[in-house]
Protein backbone atom coordinates (compact mmCIF):
# COMPACT_ATOMS: atom_id res chain seq x y z
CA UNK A 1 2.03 15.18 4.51
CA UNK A 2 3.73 15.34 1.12
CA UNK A 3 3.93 18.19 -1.38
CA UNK A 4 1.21 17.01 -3.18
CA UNK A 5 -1.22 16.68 -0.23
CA UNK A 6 -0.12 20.04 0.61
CA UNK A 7 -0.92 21.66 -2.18
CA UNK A 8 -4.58 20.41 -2.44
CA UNK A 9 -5.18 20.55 1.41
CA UNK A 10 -8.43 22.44 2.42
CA UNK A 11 -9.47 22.53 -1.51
CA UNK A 12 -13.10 21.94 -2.52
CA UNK A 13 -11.66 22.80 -6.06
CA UNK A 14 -8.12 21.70 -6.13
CA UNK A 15 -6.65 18.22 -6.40
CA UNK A 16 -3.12 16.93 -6.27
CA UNK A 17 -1.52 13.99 -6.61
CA UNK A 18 1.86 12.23 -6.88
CA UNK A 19 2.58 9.50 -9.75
CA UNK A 20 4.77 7.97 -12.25
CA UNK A 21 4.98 9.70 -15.51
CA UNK A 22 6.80 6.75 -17.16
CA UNK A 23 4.32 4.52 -15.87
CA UNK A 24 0.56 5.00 -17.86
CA UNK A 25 -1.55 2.83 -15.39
CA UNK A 26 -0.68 5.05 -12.42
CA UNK A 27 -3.27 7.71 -14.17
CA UNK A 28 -6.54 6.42 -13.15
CA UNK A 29 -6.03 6.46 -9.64
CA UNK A 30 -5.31 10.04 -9.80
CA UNK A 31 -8.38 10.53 -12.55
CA UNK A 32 -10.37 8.58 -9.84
CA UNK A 33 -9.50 10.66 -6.74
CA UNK A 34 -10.08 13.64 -8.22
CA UNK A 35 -13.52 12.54 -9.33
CA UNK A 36 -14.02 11.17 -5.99
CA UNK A 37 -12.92 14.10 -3.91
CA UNK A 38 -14.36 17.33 -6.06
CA UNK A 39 -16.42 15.42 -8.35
CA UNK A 40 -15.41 16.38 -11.93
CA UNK A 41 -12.50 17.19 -13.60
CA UNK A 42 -12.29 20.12 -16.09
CA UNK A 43 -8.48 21.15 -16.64
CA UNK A 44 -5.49 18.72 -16.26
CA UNK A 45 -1.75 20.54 -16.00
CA UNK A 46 1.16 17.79 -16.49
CA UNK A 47 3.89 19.42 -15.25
CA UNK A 48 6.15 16.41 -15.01
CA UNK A 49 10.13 16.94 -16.97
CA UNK A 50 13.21 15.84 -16.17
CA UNK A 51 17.07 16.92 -17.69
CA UNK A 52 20.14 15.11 -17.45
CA UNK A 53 23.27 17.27 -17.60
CA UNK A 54 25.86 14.57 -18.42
CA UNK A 55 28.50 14.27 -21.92
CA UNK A 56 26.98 12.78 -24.57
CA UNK A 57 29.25 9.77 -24.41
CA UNK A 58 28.59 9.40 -20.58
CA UNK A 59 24.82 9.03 -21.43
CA UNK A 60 23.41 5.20 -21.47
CA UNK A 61 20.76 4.04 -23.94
CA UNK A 62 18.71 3.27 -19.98
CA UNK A 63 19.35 7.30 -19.68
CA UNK A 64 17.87 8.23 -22.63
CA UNK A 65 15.07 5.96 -22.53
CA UNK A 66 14.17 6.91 -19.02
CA UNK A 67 14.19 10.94 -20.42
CA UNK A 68 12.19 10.13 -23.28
CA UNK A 69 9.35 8.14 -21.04
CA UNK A 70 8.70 11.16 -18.97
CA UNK A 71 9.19 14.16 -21.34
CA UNK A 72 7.36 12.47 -24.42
């Protein structure tokens, strides 16, 4: 079981699930399953950030883009 499943395991209220914040179709599914397995959905908390300790002149325009996706 991942760390998602674990969190919402044994929830009538609770839903969680894994996906990819760069990625904007990977948000129905999610939207779906909660629908499907509580019915509704009142409150969504996107808790998704990443940081990349490196020099700036060790960072690559890929590395920049890829921090931007997910903490825009």
């Amino acid at each position: 079981m991942g760390q998602a499943d674990a969190f919402g395991a044994g929830s009538d209220t609770l839903a969680a699930f894994p996906f990819d914040a760069t990625d904007p179709s990977t948000a129905t599914p999610w939207v779906d399953g909660t629908i499907d397995r509580i019915g509704q959905l009142d409150a969504l908390a996107n808790n998704a950030g990443i940081l990349q300790v490196v020099d700036f002149e060790k960072d690559t325009e890929a590395d920049l883009r890829d921090l931007w996706a997910v903490n825009a």
